[in-house]
Protein backbone atom coordinates (compact mmCIF):
# COMPACT_ATOMS: atom_id res chain seq x y z
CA UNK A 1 0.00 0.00 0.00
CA UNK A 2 1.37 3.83 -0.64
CA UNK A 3 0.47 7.30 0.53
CA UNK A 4 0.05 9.98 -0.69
CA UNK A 5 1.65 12.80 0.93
CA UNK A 6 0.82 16.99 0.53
CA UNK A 7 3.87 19.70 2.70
CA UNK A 8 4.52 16.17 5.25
CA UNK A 9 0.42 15.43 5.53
CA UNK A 10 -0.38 12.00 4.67
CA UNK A 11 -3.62 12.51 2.59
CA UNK A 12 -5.01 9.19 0.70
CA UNK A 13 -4.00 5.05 0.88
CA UNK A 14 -4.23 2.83 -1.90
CA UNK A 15 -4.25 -0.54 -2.04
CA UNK A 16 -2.10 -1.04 -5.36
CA UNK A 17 1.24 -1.28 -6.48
CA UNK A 18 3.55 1.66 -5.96
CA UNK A 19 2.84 2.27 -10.36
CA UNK A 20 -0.58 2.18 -9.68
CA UNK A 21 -0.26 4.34 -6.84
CA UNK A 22 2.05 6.83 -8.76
CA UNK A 23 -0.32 6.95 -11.99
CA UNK A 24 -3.21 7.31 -10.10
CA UNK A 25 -2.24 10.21 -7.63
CA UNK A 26 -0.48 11.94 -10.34
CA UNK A 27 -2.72 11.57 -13.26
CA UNK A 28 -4.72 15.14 -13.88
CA UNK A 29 -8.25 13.94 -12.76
CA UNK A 30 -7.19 13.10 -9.45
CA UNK A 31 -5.24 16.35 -9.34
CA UNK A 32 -8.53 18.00 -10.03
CA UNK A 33 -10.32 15.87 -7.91
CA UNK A 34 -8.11 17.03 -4.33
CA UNK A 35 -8.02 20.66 -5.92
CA UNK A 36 -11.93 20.87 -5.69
CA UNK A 37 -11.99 18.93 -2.24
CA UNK A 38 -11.77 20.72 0.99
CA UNK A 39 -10.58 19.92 4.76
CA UNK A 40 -11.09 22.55 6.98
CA UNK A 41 -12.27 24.86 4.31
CA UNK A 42 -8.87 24.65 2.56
CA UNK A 43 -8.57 22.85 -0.62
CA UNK A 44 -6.30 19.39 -0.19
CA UNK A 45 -3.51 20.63 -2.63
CA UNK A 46 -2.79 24.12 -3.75
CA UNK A 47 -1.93 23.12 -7.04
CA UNK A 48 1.69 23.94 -6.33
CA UNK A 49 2.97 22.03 -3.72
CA UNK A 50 4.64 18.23 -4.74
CA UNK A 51 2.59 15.41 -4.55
CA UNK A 52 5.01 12.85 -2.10
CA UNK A 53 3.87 9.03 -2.73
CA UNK A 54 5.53 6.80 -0.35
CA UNK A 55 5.00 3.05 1.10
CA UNK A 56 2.58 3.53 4.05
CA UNK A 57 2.71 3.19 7.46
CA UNK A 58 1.50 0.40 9.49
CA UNK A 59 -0.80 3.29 11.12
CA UNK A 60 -2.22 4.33 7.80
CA UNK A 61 -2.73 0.53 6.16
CA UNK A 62 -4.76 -0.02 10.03
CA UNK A 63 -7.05 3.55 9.28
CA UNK A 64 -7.32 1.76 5.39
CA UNK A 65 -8.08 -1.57 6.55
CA UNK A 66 -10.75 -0.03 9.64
CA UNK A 67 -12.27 1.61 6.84
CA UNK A 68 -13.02 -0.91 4.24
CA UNK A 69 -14.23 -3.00 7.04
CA UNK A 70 -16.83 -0.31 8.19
CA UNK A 71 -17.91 0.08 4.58
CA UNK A 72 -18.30 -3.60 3.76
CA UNK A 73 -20.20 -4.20 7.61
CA UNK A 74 -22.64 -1.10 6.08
CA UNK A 75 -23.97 -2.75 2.91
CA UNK A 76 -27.44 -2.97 3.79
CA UNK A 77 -27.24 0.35 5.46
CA UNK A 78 -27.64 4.00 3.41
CA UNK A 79 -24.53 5.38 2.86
CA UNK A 80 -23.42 8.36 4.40
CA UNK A 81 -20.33 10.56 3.60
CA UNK A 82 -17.45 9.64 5.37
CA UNK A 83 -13.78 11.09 4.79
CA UNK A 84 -12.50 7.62 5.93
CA UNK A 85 -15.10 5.45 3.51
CA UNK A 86 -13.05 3.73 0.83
CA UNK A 87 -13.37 5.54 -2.55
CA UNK A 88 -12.81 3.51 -5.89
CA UNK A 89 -11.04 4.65 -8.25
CA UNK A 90 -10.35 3.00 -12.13
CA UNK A 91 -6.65 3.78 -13.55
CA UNK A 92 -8.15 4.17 -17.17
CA UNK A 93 -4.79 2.66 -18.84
CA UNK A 94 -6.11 -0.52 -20.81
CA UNK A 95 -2.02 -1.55 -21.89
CA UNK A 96 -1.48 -2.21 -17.87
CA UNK A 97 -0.89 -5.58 -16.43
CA UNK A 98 -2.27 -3.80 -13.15
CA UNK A 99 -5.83 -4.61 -11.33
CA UNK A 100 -7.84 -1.70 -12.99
CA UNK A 101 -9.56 -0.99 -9.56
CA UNK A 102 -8.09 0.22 -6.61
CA UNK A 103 -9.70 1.45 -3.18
CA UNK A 104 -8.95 5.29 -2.04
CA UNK A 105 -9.15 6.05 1.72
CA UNK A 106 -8.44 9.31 2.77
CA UNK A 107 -6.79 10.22 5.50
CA UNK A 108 -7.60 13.45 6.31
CA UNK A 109 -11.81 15.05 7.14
CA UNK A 110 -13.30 15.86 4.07
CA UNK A 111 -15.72 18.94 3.85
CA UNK A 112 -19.13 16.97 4.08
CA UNK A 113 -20.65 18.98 0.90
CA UNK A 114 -16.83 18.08 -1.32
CA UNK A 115 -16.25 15.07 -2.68
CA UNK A 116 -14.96 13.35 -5.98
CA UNK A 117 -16.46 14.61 -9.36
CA UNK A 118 -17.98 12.19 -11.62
């Protein structure tokens, strides 16, 4: 699993290979994406700052694992906004060898009325 790191905050955990991880956190939609999202009223990235993607921490891989847990135990129950709920995300590539899905938790509160565009 990698992180992706903003100025030394960890921000988002995936659950693919560091490629996948790279691609994805890099690739302009996602950029977008954490542009347009908010914590604390401030956007997640300026637009300016480097975009850090590292191997996580056993911390961060527990907060990922907790959350896909939560989500899967709330099925049959409606879904409500949560900055720690697994997002999925598709790495539109079609020449990779790589699992086309991987699962996006965030790490950090997400403004209730942001989340990612369609």
């Amino acid at each position: 699993m990698f992180t992706l790191e903003i100025d030394g905050v960890a921000i988002a955990v995936i659950n693919g290979s560091e490629e996948v991880a790279r691609d994805l956190f890099t690739c302009d939609g996602f950029k977008d994406d954490i542009q347009a999202m908010k914590t604390d009223g401030r956007p997640l990235w300026n637009g300016k700052s480097e975009l850090t993607v590292r191997a996580a921490t056993e911390e961060e891989i527990d907060v990922f694992d907790d959350a896909l847990a939560e989500d899967d135990s709330e099925e049959d129950e409606p879904f409500e906004p949560d900055a720690r709920h697994a997002q999925t995300a598709s790495n539109d590539d079609e020449d990779e060898d790589e699992e086309d899905d991987a699962d996006i938790v965030f790490l950090v509160d997400i403004d209730e009325d942001e989340g990612l565009a369609s």
